[in-house]
N, C-alpha and C. Protein backbone atom coordinates (compact mmCIF):
# COMPACT_ATOMS: atom_id res chain seq x y z
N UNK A 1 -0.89 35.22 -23.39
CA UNK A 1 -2.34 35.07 -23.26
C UNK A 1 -2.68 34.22 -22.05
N UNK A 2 -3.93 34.59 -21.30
CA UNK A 2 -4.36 33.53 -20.04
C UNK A 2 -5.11 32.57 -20.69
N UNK A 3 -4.68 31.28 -20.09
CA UNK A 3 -6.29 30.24 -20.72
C UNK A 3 -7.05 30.67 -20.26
N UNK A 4 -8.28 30.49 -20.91
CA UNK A 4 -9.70 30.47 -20.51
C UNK A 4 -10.46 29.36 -20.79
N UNK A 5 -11.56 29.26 -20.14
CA UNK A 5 -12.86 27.65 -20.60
C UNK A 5 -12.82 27.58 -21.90
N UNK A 6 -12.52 28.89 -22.65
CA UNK A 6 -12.88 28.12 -24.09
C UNK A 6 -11.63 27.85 -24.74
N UNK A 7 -10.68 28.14 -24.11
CA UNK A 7 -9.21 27.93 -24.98
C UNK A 7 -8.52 26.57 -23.61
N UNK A 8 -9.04 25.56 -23.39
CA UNK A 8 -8.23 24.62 -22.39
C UNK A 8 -7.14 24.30 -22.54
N UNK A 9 -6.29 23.65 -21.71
CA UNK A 9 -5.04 22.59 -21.67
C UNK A 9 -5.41 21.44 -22.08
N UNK A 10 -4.79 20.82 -23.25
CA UNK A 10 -4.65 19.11 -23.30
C UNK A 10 -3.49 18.95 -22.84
N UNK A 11 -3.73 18.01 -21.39
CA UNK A 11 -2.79 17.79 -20.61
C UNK A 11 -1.68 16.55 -20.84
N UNK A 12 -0.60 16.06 -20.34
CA UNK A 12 -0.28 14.74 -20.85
C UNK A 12 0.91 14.59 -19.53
N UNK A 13 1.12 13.70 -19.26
CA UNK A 13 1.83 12.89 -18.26
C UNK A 13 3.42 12.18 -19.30
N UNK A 14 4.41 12.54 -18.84
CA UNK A 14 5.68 11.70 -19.63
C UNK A 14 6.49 11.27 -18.44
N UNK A 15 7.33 9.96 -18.41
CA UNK A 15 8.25 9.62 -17.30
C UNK A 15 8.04 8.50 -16.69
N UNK A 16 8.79 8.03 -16.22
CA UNK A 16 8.72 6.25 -15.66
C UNK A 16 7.73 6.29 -14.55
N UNK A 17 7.16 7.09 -13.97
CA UNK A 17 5.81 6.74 -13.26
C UNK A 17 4.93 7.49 -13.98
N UNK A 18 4.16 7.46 -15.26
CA UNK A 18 3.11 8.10 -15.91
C UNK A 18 1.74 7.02 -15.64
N UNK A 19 2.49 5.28 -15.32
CA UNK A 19 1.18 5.00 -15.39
C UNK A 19 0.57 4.62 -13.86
N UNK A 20 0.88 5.09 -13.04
CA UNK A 20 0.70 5.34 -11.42
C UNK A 20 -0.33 6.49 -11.55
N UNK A 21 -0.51 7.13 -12.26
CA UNK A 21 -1.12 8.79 -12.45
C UNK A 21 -2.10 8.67 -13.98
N UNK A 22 -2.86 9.50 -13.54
CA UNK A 22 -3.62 10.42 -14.79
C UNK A 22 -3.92 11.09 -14.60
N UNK A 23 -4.34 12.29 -15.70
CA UNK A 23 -5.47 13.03 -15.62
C UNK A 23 -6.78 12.88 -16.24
N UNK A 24 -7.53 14.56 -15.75
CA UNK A 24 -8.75 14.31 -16.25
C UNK A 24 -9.32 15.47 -16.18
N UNK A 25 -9.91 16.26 -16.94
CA UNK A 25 -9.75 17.08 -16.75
C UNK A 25 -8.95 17.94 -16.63
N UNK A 26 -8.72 18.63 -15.41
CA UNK A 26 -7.86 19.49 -14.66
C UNK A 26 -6.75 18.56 -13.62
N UNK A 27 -7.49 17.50 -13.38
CA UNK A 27 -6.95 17.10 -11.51
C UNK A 27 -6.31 16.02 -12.17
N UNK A 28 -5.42 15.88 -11.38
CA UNK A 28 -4.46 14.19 -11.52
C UNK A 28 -4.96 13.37 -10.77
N UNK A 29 -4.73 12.13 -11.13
CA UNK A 29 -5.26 11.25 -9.85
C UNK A 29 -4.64 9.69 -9.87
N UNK A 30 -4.91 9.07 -9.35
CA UNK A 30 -4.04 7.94 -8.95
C UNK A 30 -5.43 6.73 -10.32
N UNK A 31 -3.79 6.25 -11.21
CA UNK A 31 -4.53 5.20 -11.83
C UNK A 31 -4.07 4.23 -11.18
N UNK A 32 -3.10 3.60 -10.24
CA UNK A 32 -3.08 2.42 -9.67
C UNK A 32 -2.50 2.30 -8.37
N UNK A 33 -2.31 1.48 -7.86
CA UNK A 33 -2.05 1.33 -6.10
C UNK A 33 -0.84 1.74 -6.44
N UNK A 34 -0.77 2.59 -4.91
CA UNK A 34 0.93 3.10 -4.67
C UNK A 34 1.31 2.06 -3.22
N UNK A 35 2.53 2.17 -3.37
CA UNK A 35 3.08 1.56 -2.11
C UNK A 35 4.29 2.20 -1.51
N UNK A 36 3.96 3.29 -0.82
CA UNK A 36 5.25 3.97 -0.16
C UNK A 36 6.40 3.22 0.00
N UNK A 37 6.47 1.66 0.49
CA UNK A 37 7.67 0.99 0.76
C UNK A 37 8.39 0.76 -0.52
N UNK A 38 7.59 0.57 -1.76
CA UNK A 38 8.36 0.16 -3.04
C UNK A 38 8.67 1.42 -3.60
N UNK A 39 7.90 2.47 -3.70
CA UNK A 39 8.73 3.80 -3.95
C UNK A 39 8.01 5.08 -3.61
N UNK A 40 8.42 5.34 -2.34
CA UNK A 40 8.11 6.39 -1.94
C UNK A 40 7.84 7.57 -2.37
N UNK A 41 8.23 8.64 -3.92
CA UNK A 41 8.04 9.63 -4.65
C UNK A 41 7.70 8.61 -6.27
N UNK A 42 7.15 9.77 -6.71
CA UNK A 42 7.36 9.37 -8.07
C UNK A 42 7.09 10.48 -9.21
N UNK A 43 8.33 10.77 -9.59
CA UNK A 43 8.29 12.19 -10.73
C UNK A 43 7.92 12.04 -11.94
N UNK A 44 6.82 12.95 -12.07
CA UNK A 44 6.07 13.11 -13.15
C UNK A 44 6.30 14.60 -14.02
N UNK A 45 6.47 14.65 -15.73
CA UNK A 45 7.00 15.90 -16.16
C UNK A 45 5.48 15.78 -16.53
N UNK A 46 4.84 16.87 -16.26
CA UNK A 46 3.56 17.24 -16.72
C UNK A 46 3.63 18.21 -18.17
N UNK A 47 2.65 18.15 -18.95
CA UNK A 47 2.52 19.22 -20.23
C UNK A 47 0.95 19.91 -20.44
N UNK A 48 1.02 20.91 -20.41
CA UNK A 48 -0.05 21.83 -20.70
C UNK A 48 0.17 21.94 -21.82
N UNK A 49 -0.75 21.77 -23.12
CA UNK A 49 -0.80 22.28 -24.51
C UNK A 49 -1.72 22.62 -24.47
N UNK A 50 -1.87 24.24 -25.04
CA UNK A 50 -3.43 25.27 -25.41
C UNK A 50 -3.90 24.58 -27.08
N UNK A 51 -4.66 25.43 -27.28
CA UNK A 51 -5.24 24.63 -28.42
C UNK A 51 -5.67 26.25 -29.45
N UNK A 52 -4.39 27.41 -29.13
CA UNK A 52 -4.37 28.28 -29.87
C UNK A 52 -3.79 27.80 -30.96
N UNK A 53 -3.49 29.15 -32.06
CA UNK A 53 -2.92 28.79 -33.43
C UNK A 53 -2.09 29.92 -33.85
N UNK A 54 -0.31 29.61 -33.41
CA UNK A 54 0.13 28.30 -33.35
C UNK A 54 -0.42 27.65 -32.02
N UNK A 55 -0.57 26.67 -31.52
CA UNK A 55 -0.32 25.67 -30.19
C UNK A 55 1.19 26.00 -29.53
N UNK A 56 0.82 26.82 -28.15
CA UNK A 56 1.83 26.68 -27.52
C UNK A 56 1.47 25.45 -26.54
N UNK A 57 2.85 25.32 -25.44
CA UNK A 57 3.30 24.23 -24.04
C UNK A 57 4.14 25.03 -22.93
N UNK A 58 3.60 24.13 -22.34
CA UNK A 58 4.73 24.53 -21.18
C UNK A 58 4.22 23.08 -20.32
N UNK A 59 6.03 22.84 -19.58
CA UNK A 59 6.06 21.43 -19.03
C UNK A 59 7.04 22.14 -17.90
N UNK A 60 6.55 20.86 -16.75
CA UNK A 60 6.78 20.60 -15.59
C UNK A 60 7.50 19.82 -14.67
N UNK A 61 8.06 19.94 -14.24
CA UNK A 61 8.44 18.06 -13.51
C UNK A 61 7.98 18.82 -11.85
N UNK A 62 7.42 17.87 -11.58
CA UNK A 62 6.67 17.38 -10.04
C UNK A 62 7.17 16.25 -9.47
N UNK A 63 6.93 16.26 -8.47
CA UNK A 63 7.80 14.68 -7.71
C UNK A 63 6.64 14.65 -6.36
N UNK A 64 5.85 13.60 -6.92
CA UNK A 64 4.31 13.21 -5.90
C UNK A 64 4.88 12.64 -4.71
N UNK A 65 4.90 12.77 -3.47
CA UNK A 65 5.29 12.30 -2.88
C UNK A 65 4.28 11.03 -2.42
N UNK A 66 4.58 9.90 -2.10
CA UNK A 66 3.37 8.54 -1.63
C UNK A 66 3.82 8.38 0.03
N UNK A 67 3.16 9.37 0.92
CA UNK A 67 2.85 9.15 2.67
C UNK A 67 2.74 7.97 3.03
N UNK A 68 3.48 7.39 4.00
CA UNK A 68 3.44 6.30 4.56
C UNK A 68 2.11 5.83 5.48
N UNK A 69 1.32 5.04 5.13
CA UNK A 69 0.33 4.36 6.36
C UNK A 69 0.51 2.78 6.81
N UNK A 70 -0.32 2.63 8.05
CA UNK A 70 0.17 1.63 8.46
C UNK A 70 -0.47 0.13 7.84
N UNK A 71 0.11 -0.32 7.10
CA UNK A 71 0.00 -1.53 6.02
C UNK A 71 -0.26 -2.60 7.27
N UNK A 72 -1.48 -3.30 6.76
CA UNK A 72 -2.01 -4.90 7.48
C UNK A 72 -0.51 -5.58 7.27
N UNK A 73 -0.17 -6.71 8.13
CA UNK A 73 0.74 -7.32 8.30
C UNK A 73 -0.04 -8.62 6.96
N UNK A 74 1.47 -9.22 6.92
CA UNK A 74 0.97 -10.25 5.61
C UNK A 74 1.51 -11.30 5.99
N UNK A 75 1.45 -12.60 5.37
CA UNK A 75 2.09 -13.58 5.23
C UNK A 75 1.66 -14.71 6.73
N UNK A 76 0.46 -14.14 7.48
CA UNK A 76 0.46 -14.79 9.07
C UNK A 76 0.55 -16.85 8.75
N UNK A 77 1.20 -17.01 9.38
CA UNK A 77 1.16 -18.59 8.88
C UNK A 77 1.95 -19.26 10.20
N UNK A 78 1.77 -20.67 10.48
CA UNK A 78 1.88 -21.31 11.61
C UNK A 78 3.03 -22.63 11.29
N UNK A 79 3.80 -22.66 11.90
CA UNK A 79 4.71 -23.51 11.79
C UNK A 79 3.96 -24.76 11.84
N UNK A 80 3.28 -25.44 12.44
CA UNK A 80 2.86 -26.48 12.91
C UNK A 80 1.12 -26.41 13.29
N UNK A 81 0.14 -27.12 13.11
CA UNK A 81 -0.86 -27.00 12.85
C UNK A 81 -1.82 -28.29 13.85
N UNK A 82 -0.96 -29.04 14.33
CA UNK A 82 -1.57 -30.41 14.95
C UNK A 82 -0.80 -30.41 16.63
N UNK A 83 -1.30 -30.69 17.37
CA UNK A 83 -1.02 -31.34 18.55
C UNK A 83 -1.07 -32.77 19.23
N UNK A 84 -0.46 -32.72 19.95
CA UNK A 84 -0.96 -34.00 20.75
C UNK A 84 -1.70 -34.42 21.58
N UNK A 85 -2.81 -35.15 21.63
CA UNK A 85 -3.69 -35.24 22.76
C UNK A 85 -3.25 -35.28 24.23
N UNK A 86 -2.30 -35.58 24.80
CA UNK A 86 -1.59 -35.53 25.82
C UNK A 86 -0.59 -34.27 26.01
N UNK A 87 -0.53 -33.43 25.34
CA UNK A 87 0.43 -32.02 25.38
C UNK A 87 0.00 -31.72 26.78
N UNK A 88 1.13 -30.87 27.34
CA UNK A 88 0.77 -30.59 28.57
C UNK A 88 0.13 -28.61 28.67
N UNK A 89 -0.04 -28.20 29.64
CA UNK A 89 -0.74 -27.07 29.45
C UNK A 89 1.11 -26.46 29.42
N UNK A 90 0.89 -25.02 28.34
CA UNK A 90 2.19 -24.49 28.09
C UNK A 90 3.00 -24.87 27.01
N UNK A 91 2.77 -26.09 26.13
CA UNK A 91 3.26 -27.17 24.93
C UNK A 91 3.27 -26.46 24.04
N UNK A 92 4.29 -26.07 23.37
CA UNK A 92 4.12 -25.16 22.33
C UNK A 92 3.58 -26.16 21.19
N UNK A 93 2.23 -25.79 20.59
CA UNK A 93 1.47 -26.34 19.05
C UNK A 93 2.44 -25.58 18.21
N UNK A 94 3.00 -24.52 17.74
CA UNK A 94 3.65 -24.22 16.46
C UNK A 94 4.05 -22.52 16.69
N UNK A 95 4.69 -22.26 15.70
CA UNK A 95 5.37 -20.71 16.06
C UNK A 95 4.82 -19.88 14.63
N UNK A 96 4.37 -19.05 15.14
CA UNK A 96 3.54 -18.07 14.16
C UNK A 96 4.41 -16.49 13.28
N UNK A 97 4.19 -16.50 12.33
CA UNK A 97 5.22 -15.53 11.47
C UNK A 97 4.23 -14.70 11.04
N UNK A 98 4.75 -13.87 10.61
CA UNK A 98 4.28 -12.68 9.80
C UNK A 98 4.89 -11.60 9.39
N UNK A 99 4.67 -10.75 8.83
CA UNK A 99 5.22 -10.06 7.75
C UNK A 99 4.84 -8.27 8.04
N UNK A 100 5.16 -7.39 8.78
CA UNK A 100 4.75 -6.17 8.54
C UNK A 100 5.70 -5.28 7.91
N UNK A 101 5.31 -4.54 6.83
CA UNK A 101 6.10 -3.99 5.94
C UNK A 101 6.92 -2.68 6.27
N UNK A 102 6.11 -2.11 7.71
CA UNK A 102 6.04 -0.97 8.37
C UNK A 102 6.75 -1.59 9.53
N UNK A 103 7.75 -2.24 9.64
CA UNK A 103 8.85 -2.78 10.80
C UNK A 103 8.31 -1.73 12.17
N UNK A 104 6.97 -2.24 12.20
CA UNK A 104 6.09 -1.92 13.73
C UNK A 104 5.92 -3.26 14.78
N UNK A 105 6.41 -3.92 14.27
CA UNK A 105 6.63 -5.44 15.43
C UNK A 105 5.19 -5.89 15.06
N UNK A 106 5.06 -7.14 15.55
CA UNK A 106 3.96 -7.64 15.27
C UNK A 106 3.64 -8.07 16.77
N UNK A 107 1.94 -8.32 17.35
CA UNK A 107 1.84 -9.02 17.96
C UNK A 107 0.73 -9.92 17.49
N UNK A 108 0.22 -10.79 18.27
CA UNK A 108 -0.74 -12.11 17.97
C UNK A 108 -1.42 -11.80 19.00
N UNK A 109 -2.97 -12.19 18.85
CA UNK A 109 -4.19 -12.23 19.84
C UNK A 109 -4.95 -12.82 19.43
N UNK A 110 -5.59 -14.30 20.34
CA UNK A 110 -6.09 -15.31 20.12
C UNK A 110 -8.03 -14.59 20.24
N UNK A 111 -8.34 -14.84 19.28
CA UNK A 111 -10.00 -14.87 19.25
C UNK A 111 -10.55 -16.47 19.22
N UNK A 112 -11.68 -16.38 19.94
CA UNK A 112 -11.87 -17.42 19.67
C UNK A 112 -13.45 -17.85 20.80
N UNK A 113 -13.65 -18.87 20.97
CA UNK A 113 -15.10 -19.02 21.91
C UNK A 113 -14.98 -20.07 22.93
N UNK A 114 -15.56 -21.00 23.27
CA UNK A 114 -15.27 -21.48 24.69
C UNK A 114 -14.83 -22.79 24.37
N UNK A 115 -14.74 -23.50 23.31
CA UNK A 115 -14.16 -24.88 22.85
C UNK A 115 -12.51 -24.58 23.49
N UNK A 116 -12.25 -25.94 23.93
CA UNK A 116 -10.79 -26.35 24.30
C UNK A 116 -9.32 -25.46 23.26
N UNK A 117 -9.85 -25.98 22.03
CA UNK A 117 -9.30 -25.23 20.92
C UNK A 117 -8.69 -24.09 20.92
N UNK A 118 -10.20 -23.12 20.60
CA UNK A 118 -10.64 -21.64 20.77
C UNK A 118 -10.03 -20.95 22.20
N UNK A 119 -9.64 -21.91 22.69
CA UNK A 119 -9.35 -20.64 24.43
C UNK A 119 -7.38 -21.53 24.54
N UNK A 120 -6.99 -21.76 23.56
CA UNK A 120 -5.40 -21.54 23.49
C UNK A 120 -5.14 -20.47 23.67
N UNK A 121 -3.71 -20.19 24.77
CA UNK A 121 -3.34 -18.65 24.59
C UNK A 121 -1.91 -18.72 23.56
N UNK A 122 -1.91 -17.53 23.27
CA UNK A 122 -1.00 -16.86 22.48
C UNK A 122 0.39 -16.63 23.60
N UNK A 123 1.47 -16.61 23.74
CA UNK A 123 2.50 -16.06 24.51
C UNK A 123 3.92 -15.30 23.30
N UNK A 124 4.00 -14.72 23.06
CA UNK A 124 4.94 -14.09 22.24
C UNK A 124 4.88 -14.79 20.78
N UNK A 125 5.86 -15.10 20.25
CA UNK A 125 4.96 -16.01 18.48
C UNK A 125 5.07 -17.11 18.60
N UNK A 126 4.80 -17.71 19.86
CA UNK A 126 4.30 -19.20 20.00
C UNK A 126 2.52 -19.34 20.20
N UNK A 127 2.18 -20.56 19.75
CA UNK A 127 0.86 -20.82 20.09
C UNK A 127 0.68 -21.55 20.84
N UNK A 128 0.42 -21.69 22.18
CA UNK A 128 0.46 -22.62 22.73
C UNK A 128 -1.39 -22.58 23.74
């Protein structure tokens, strides 16, 4: 027999990523953040049950794949935070880290406005 609108699928999700996914309806969709770096696929056995009499099934396994994008860098933080009033121009103030998950290199670019402060340049992951 074909389903039809009046005979639907109650659908159901089984497998160690079921709660990454739902449905609704018809469509699956994402119940929580994916992160390509922590696991790139995640296989889901899907089940169609009709709601004839008897109730037949039929099940699936799928393997979602999660596309890589380019993730904000994390963790930016400064070795050192204070200077010396006498530093000379070039003095390194502290060395700057960060974290990109997408091993795209990082660089640093100083924003800032016309205070002494604000117009430090950046030179590779020093602040100086």
């Amino acid at each position: 027999d074909n389903p039809s609108t009046s005979n639907p699928c109650t659908w159901t999700i089984t497998g160690l990523s079921k709660g990454f996914f739902t449905i609704s309806g018809n469509k699956l969709q994402v119940a929580k953040s994916l992160n390509h770096e922590a696991q790139n696929n995640h296989p889901l056995r899907i089940t169609c049950k009709d709601n004839g009499r008897p109730a037949k099934s039929a099940t699936q396994l799928f393997v979602i794949d999660v596309l890589d994008v380019n993730d904000p860098p994390i963790f930016l933080q400064i070795s050192k935070k204070d200077v010396d009033e006498d530093a000379t121009t070039g003095s390194t103030v502290g060395v700057l880290t960060g974290i990109d998950e997408d091993n795209h290199g990082l660089t640093f670019t100083m924003f800032g406005g016309t205070t002494p402060s604000a117009m430090a340049g950046i030179a590779t992951d020093k602040f100086e």
